[in-house]
C-alpha atoms as a PDB file:
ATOM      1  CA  UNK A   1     168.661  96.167  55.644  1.00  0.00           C
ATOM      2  CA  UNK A   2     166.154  94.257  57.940  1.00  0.00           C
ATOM      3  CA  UNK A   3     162.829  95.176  59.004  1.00  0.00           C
ATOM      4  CA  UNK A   4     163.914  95.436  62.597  1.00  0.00           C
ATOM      5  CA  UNK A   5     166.972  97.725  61.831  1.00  0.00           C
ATOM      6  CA  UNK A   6     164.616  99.905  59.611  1.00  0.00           C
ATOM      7  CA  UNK A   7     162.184  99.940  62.618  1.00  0.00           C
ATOM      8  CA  UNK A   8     165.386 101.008  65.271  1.00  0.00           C
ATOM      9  CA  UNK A   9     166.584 104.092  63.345  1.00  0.00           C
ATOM     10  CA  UNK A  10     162.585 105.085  62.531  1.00  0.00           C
ATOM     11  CA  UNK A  11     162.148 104.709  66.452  1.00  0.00           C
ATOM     12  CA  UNK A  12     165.335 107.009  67.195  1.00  0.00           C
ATOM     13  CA  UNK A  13     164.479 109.360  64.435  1.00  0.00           C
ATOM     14  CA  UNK A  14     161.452 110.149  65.971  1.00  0.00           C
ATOM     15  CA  UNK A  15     162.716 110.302  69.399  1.00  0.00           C
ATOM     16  CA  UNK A  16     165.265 113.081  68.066  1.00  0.00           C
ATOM     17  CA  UNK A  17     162.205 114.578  66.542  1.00  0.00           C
ATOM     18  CA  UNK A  18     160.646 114.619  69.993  1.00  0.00           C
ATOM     19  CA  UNK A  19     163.514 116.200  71.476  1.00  0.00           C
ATOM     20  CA  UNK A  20     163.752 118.910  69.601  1.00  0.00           C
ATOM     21  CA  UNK A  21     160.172 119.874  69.439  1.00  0.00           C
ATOM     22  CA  UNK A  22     158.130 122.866  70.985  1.00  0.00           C
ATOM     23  CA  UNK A  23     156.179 122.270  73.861  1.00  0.00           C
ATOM     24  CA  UNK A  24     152.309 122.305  73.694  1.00  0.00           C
ATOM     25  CA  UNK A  25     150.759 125.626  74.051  1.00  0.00           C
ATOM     26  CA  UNK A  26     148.993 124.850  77.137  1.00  0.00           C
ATOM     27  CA  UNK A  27     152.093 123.978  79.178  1.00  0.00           C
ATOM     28  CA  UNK A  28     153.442 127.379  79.874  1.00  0.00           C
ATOM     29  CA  UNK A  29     150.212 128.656  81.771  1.00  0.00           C
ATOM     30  CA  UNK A  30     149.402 125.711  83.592  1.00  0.00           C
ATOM     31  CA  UNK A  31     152.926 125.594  85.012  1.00  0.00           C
ATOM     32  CA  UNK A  32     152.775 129.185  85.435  1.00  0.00           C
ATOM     33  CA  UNK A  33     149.041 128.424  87.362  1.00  0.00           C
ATOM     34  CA  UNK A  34     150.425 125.815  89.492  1.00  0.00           C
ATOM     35  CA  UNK A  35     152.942 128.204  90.737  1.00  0.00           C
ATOM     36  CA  UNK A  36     150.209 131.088  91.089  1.00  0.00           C
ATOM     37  CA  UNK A  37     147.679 128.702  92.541  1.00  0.00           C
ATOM     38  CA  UNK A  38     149.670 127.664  95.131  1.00  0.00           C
ATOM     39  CA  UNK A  39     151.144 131.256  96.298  1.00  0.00           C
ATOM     40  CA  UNK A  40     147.227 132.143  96.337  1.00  0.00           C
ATOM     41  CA  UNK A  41     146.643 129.344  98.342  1.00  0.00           C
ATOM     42  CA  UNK A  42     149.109 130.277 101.217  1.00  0.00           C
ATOM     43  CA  UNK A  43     148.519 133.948 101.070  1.00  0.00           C
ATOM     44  CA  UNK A  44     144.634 133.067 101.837  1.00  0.00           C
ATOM     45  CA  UNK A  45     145.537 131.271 104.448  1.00  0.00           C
ATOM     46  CA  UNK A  46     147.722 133.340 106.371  1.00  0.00           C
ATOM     47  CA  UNK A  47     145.130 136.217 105.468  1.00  0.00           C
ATOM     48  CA  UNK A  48     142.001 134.100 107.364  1.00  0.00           C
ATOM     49  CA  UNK A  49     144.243 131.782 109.681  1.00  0.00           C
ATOM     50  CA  UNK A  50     143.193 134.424 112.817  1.00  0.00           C
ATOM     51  CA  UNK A  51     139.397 133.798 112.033  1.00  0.00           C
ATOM     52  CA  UNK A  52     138.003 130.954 109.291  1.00  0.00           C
ATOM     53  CA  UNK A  53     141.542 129.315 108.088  1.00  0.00           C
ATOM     54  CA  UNK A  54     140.079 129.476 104.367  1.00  0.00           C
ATOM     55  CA  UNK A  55     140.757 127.743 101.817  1.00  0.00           C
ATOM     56  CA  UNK A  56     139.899 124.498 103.815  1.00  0.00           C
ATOM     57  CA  UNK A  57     139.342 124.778 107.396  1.00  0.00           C
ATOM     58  CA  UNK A  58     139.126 121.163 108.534  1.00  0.00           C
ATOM     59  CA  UNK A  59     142.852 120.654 107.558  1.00  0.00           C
ATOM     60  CA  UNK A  60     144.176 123.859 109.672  1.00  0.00           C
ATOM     61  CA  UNK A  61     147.864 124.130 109.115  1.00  0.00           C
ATOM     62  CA  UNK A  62     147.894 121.702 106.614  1.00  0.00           C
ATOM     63  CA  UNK A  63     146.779 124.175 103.788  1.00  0.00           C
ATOM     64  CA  UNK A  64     150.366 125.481 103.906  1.00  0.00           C
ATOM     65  CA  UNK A  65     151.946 122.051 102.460  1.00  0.00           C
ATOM     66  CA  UNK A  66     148.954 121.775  99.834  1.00  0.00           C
ATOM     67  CA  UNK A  67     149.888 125.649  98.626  1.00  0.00           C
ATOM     68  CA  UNK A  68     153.851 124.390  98.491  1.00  0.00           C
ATOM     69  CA  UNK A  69     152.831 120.839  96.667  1.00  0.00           C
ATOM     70  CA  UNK A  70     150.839 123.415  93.998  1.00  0.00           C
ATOM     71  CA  UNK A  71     154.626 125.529  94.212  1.00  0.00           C
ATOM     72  CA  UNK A  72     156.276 122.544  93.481  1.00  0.00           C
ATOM     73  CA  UNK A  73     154.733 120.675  91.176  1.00  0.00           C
ATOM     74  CA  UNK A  74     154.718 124.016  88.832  1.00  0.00           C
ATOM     75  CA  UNK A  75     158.702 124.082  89.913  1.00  0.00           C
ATOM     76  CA  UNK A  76     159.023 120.430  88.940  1.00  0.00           C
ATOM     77  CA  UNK A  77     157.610 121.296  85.427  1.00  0.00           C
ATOM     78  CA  UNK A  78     160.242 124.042  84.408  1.00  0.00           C
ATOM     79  CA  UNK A  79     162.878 121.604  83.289  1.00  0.00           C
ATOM     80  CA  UNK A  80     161.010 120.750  80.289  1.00  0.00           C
ATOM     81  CA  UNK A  81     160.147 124.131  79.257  1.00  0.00           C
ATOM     82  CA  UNK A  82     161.470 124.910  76.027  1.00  0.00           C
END
């Protein structure tokens, strides 16, 4: 066999290998923390919007669609929890 056939079946022996492999132990909690993060970050600001609008006041409403980008992006990592 060639050297470039050899290479092809190491490359999608690996990939399978990939595949089928556990995630890395820090993935589960940080999706979990984006998730948590961003609830936090809405329920603070519907807590303080009648007085300081915490957890950044110069963006006022805005805070909501940072807390559901944090929601999301912890949604968006789910599909390649194993």
């Amino acid at each position: 066999m060639s050297k470039s056939k050899d290479r092809a079946i190491d490359r999608a022996q690996a990939a399978e290998l990939r595949k089928d492999a556990p995630n890395p132990v820090w993935f589960k909690p940080v999706m979990f923390g984006f998730m948590l993060l961003g609830l936090a970050w809405i329920v603070l600001y519907y807590i303080t919007s009648a007085t300081l609008q915490l957890p950044i006041p110069q963006i006022g409403q805005a805070n909501i669609f940072v807390g559901f980008g944090l929601v999301l992006v912890g949604f968006l990592m789910t599909p390649w929890w194993k």
